[in-house]
Protein backbone atom coordinates (compact mmCIF):
# COMPACT_ATOMS: atom_id res chain seq x y z
CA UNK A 1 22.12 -27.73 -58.58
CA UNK A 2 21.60 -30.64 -60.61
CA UNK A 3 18.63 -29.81 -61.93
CA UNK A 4 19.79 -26.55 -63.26
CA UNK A 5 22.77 -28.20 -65.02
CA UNK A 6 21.57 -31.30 -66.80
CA UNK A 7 22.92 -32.74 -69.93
CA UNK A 8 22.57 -30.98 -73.15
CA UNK A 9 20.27 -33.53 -75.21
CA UNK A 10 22.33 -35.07 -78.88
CA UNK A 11 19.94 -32.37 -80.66
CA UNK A 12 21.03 -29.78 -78.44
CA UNK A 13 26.94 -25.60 -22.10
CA UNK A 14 23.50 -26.07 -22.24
CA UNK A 15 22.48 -24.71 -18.82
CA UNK A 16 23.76 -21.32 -19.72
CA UNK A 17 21.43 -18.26 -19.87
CA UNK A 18 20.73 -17.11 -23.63
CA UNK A 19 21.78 -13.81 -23.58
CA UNK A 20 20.11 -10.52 -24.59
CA UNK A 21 21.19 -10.03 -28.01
CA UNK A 22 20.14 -13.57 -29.00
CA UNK A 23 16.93 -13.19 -27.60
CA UNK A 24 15.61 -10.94 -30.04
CA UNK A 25 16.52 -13.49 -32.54
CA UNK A 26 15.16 -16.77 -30.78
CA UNK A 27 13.19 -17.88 -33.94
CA UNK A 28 16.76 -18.45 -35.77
CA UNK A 29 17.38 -21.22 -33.67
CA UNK A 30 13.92 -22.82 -32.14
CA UNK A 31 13.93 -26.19 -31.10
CA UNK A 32 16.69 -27.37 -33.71
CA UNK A 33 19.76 -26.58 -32.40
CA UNK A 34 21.62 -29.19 -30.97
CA UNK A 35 21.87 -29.25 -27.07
CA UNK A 36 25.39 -28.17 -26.63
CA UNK A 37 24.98 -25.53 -29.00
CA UNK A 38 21.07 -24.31 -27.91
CA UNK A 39 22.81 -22.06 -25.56
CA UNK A 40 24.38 -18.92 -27.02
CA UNK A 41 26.94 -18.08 -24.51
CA UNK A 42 30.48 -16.51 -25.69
CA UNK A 43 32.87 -19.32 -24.58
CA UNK A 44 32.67 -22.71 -23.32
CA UNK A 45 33.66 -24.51 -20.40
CA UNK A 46 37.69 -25.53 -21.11
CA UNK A 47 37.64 -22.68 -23.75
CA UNK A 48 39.67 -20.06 -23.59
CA UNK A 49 38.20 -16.16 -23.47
CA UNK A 50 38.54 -14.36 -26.59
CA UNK A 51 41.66 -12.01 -26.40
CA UNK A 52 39.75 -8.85 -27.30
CA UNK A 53 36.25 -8.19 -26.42
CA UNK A 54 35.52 -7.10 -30.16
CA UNK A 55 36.95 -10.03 -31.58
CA UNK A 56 35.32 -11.16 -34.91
CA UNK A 57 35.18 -14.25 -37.39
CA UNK A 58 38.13 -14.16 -40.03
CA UNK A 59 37.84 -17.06 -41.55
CA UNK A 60 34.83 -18.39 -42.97
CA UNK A 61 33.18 -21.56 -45.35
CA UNK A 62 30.63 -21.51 -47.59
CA UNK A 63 29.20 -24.85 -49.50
CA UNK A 64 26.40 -26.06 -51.04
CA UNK A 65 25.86 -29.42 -49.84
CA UNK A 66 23.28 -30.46 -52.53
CA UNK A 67 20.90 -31.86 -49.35
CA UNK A 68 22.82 -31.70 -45.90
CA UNK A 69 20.79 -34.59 -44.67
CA UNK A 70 22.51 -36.93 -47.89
CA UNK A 71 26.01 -35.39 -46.96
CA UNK A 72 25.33 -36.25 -43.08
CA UNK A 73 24.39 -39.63 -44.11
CA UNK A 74 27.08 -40.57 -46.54
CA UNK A 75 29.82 -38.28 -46.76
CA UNK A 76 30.18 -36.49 -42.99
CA UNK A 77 33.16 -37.94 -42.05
CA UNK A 78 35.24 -36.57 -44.33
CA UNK A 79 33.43 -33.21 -44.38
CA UNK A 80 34.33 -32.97 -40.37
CA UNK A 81 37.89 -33.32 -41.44
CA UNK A 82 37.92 -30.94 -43.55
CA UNK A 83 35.70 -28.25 -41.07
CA UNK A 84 39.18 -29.86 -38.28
CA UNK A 85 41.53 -28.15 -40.52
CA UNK A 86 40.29 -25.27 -42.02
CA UNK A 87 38.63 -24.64 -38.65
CA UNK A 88 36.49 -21.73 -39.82
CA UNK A 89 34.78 -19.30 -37.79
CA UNK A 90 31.51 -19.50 -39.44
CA UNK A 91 30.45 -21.98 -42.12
CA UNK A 92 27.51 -20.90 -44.79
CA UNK A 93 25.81 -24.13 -46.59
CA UNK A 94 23.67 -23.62 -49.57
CA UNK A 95 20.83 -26.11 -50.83
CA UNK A 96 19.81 -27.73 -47.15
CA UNK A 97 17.31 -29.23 -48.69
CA UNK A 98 15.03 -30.29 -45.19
CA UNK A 99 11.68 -28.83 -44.87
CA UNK A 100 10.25 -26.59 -42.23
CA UNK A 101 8.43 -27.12 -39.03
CA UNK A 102 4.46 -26.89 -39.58
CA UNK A 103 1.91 -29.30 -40.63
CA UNK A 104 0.34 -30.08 -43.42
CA UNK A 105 -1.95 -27.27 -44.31
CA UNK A 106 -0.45 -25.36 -41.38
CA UNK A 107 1.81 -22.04 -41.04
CA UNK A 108 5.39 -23.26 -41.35
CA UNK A 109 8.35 -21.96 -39.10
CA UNK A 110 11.59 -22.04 -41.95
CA UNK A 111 13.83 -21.41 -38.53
CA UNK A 112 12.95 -24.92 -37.38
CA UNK A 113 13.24 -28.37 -39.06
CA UNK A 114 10.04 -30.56 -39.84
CA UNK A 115 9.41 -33.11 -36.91
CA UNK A 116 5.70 -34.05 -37.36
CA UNK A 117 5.66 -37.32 -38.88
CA UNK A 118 8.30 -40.05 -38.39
CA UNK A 119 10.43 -39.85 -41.14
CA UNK A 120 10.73 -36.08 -40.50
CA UNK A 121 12.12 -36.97 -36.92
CA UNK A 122 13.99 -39.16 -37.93
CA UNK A 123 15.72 -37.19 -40.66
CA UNK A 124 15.73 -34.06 -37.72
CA UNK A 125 17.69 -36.93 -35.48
CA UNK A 126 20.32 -37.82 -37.83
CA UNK A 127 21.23 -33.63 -38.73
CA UNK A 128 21.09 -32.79 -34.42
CA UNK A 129 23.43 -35.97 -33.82
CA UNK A 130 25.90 -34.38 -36.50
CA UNK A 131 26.09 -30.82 -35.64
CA UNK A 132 26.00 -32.46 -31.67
CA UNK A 133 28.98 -34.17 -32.86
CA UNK A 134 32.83 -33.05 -32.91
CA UNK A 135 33.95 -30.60 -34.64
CA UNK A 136 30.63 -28.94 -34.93
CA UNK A 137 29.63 -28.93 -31.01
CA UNK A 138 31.71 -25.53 -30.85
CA UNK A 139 29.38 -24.18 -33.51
CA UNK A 140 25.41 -23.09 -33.08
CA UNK A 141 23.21 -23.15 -36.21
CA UNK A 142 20.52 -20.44 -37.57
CA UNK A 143 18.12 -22.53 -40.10
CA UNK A 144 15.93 -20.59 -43.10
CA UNK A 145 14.03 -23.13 -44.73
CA UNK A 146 11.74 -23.83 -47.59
CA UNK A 147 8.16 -25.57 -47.37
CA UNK A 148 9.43 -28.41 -48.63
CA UNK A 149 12.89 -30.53 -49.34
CA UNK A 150 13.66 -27.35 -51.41
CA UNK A 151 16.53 -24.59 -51.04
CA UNK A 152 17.33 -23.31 -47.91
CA UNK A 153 20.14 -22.34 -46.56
CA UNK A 154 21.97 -22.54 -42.90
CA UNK A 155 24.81 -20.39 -40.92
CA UNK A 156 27.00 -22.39 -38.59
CA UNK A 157 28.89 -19.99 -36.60
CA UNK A 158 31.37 -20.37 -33.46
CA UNK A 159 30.07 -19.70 -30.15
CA UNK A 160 32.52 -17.42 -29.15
CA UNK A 161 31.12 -15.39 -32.51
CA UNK A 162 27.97 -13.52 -30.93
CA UNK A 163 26.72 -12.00 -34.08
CA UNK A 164 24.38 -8.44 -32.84
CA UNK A 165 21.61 -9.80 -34.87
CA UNK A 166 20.78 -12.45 -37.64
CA UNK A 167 18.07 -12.03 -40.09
CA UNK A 168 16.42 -13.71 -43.04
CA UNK A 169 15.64 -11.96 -45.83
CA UNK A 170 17.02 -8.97 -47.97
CA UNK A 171 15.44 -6.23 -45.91
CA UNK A 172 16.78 -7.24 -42.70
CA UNK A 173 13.76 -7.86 -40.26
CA UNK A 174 14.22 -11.22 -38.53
CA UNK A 175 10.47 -12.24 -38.50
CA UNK A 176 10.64 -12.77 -42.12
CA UNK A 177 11.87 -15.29 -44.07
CA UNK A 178 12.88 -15.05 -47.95
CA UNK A 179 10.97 -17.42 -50.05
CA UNK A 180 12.64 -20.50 -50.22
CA UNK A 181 15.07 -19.73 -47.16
CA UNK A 182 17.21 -18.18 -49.97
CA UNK A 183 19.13 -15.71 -47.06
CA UNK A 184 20.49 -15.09 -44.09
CA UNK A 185 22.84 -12.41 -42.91
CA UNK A 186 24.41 -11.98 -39.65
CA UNK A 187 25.35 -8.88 -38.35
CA UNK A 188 28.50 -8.31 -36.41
CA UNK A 189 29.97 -4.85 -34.97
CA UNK A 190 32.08 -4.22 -37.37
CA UNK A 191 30.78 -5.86 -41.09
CA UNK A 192 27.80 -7.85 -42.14
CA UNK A 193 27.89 -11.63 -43.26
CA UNK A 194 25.40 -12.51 -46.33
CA UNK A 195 24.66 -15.89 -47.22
CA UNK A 196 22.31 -16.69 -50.35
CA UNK A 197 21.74 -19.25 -52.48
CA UNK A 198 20.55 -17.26 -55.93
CA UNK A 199 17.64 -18.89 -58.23
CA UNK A 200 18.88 -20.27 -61.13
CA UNK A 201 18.03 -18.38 -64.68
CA UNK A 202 16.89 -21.61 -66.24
CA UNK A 203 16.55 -22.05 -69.86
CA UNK A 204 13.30 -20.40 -71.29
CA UNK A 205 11.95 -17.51 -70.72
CA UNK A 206 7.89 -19.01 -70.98
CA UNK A 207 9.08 -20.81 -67.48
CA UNK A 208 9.40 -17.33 -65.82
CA UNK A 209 12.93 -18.10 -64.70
CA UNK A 210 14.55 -15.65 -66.58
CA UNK A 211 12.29 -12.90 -64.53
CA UNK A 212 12.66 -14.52 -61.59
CA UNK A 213 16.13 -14.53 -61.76
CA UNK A 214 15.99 -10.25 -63.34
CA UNK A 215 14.27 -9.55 -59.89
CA UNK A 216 16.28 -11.41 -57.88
CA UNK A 217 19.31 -9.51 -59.25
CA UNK A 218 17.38 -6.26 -58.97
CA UNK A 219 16.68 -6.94 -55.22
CA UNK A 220 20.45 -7.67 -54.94
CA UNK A 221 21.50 -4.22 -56.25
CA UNK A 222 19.72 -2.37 -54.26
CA UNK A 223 20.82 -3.96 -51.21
CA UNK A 224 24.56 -3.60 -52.14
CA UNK A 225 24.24 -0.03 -52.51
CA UNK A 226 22.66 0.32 -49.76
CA UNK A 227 24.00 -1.34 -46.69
CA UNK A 228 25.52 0.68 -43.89
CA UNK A 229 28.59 -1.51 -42.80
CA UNK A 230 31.11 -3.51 -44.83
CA UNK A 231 29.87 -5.95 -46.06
CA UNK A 232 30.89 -10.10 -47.15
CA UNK A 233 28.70 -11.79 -49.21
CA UNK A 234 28.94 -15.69 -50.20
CA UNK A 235 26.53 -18.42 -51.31
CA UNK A 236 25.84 -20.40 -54.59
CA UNK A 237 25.54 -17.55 -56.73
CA UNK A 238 24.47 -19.25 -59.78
CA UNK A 239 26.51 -16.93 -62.40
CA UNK A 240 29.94 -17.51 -63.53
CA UNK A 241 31.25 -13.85 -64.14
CA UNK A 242 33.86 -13.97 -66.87
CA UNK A 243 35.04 -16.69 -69.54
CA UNK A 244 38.09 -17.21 -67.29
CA UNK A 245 35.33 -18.91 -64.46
CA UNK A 246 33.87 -21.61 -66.68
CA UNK A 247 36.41 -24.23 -68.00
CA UNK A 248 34.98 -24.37 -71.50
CA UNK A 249 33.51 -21.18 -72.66
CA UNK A 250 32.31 -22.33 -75.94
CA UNK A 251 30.43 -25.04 -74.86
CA UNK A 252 28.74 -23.25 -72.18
CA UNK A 253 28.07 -20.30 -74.60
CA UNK A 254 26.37 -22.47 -77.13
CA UNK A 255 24.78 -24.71 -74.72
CA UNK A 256 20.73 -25.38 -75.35
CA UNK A 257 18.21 -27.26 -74.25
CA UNK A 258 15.92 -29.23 -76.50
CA UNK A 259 17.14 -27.05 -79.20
CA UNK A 260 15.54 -24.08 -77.43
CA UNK A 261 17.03 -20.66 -78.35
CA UNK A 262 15.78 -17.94 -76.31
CA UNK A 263 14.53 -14.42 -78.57
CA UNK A 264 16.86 -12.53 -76.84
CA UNK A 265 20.29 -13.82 -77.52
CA UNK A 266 21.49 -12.47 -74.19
CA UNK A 267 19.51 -14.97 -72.66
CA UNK A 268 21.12 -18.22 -74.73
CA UNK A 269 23.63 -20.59 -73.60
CA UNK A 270 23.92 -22.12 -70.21
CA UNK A 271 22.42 -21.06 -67.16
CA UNK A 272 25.12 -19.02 -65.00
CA UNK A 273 26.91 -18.13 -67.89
CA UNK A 274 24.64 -16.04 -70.22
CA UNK A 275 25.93 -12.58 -71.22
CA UNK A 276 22.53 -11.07 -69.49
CA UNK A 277 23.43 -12.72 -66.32
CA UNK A 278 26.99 -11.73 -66.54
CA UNK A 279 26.31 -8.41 -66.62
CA UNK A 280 24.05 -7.93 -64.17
CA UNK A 281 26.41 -9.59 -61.65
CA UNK A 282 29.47 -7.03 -63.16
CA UNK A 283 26.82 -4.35 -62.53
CA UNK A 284 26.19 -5.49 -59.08
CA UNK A 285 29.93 -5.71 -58.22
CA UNK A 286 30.45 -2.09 -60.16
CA UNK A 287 27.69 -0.34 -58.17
CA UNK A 288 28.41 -2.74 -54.36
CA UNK A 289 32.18 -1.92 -54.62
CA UNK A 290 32.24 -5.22 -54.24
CA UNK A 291 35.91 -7.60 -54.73
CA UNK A 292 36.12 -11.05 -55.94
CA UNK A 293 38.15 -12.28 -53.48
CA UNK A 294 38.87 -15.32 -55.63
CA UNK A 295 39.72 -13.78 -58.63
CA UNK A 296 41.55 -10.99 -56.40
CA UNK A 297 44.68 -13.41 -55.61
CA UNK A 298 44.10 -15.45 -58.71
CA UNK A 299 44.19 -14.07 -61.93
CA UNK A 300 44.90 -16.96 -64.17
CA UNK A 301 42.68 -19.81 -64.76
CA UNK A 302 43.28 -22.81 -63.19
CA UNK A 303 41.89 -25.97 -65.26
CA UNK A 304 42.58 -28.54 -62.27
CA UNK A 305 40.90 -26.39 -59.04
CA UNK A 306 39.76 -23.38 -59.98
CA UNK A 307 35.91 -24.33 -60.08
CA UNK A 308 33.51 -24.76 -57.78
CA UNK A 309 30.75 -26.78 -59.47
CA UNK A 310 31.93 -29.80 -61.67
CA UNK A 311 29.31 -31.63 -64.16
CA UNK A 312 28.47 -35.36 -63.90
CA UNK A 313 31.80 -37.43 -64.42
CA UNK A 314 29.70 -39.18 -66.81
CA UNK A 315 27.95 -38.24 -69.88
CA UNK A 316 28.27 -34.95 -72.01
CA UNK A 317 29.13 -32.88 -68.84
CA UNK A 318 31.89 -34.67 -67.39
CA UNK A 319 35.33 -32.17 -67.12
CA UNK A 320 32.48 -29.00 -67.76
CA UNK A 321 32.88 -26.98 -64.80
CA UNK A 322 31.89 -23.52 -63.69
CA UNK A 323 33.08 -20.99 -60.60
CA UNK A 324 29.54 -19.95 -58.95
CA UNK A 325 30.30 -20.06 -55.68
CA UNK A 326 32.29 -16.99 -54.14
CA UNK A 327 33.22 -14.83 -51.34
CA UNK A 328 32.57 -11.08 -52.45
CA UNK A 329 33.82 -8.38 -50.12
CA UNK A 330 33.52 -5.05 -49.66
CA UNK A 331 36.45 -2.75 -51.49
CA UNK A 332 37.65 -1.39 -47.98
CA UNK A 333 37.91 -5.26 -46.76
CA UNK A 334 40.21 -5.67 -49.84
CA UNK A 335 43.88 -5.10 -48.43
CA UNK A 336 42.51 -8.13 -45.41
CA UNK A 337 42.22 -11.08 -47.88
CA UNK A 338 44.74 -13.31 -46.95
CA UNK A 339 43.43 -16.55 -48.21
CA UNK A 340 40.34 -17.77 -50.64
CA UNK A 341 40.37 -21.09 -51.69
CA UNK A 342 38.29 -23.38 -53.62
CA UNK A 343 38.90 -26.66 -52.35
CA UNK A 344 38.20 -29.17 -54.36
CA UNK A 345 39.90 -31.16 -57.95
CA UNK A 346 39.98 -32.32 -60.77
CA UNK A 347 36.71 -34.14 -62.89
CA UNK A 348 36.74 -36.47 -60.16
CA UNK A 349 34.79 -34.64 -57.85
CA UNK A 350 37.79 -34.90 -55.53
CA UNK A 351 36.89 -32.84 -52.05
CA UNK A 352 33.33 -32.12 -53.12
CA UNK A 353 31.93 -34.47 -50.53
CA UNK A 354 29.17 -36.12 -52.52
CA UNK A 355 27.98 -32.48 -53.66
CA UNK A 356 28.27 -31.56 -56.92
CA UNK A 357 30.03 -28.04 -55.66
CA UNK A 358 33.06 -27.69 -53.35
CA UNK A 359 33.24 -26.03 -50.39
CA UNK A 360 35.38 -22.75 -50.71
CA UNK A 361 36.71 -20.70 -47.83
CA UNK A 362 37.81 -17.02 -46.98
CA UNK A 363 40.46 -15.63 -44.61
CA UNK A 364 40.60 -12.46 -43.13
CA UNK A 365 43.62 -10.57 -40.99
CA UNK A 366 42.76 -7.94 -38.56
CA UNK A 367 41.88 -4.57 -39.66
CA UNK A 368 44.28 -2.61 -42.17
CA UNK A 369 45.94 -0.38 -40.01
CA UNK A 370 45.37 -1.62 -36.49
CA UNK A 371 47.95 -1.34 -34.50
CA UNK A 372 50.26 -4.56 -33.80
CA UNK A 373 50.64 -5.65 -30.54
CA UNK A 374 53.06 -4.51 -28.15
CA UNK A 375 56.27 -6.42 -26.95
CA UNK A 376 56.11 -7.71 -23.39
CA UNK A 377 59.93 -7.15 -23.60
């Protein structure tokens, strides 16, 4: 994201059997998963079964990690703590940053990481020995990549979690990737789980980025209105929605670059935070019946952690922050929300793990309605 948001200038078991309903899917997880988790069976050796047969995740992660390989190398330790006590069911990460399998000149495979040259492997041997590593050896990983150390985006769910099907772009065929590994969505009996990482509108409108980012937005209101199960969507989203999710609304509003002002005044101010932006997103949350689940418990702004992306602690940026990260859930998922938390604070980039955005996370009770379980008495 750090590219998006520079400074304003002065002038402006492994032996298991992969079973059936992974098989379709087998491209997800290629040759990259780690060994413990290659194998897609429902519950490990020492584990105990799942309680219902239909169980489902219900409580979930999503981060962008502003290049995974940096945060294995640097900051991992302190990530797996957190992942120990938030113990989600499925963790999304945003902004992987590792390139895909293929050669130079060659087809590439976004489902598997880049192990051609040396550097590649070695980079591919420092993310398997992580996820191989505690608390992630309970997880398995689906990888959609870009061609290069671009993007992409990764789903790290519990094995116990057999999702029916997981797919990589907006129109739900597996075989096919979005363009930069932008999505991937899992699809479990009883909702589906979205995970994007949105283009960024930029700052000019010559650059194409304002188009790219109209389409984009287009492609996701369609598929809101048109998906056949419940749905939960989270990701860097790349749009803060109201004045009450950016910590300084006047800056952001009036923010240029290079003294650039854009004809269409909709388009000015900072990326994520321009009134044509804003109201697309309201648009696509009108027309989805979609729920903040942030802004669902918390309605007033909170200046210390209520943002999910913080600025450079140095320079003009430093204490500008904006909410673009979120979980948004379908209306009739509304009454489950127990928890959604952005965790991390202050200017500090306290709990941000060397990213420049803060992992937030999403809990889930059972089904409104469902009958409690009965006394033994």
């Amino acid at each position: 994201m750090k590219r998006f948001f520079q400074p304003v200038p002065k002038d402006g078991s492994p032996a298991k059997k992969r079973p059936a309903a992974a098989s379709s899917d087998s491209d997800s997880l290629g040759s990259d998963a780690p060994a413990p988790a290659a194998a897609a069976g429902a519950v490990g050796e020492g584990d105990s079964p799942p309680s219902r047969r239909e169980e489902e995740p219900r409580r979930f992660v999503t981060w962008n990690a502003n290049s995974l390989l940096l945060r294995m190398k640097s900051d991992w330790p302190a990530f797996c703590q957190f992942v120990s006590r938030v113990d989600p069911d499925v963790i999304c990460v945003q902004e992987v940053r590792m390139p895909a399998a293929g050669s130079k000149g060659a087809p590439k495979n976004p489902s598997q990481l880049k192990d051609d040259t040396s550097s590649s492997r070695d980079e591919k041997q420092v993310v398997l020995r992580a996820l191989s590593s505690p608390p992630f050896k309970d997880y398995r990983v689906w990888w959609s990549l870009s061609d290069s150390k671009y993007a992409g985006t990764a789903m790290i769910i519990k094995k116990k979690f057999e999702p029916k099907k997981v797919s990589f772009n907006l129109d739900r065929t597996s075989s096919k990737h979005e363009p930069d590994g932008r999505v991937i969505i899992a699809e479990f009996e009883s909702f589906l789980l979205l995970n994007t990482y949105a283009p960024n509108n930029g700052w000019k409108e010559e650059e194409n980025s304002f188009q790219r980012r109209r389409k984009w937005d287009k492609r996701m209101l369609e598929f809101v209105q048109q998906v056949d199960k419940a749905l939960i969507w989270c990701g860097d989203l790349n749009v803060s929605h109201e004045e009450i999710d950016v910590s300084h609304p006047d800056f952001f509003s009036s923010a240029k670059l290079n003294g650039y002002i854009p004809p269409n005044k909709e388009d000015c101010g900072q990326p994520g935070f321009t009134l044509s932006e804003r109201r697309r997103f309201g648009n696509i949350l009108s027309q989805g019946k979609l729920v903040d689940a942030y802004r669902y418990l918390h309605k007033e702004k909170d200046m210390d952690c209520g943002f999910s992306w913080s600025g450079h602690p140095i320079g003009k940026y430093r204490g500008k922050r904006m909410r673009i990260d979120y979980f948004l859930v379908s209306e009739k998922l509304k009454d489950q929300i127990v928890s959604c938390d952005i965790h991390g604070r202050g200017i500090e980039l306290e709990g941000f793990y060397g990213s420049d955005h803060c992992p937030i996370s999403l809990e889930l009770s059972e089904e409104a309605g469902a009958p409690e379980p009965k006394s033994s008495n």
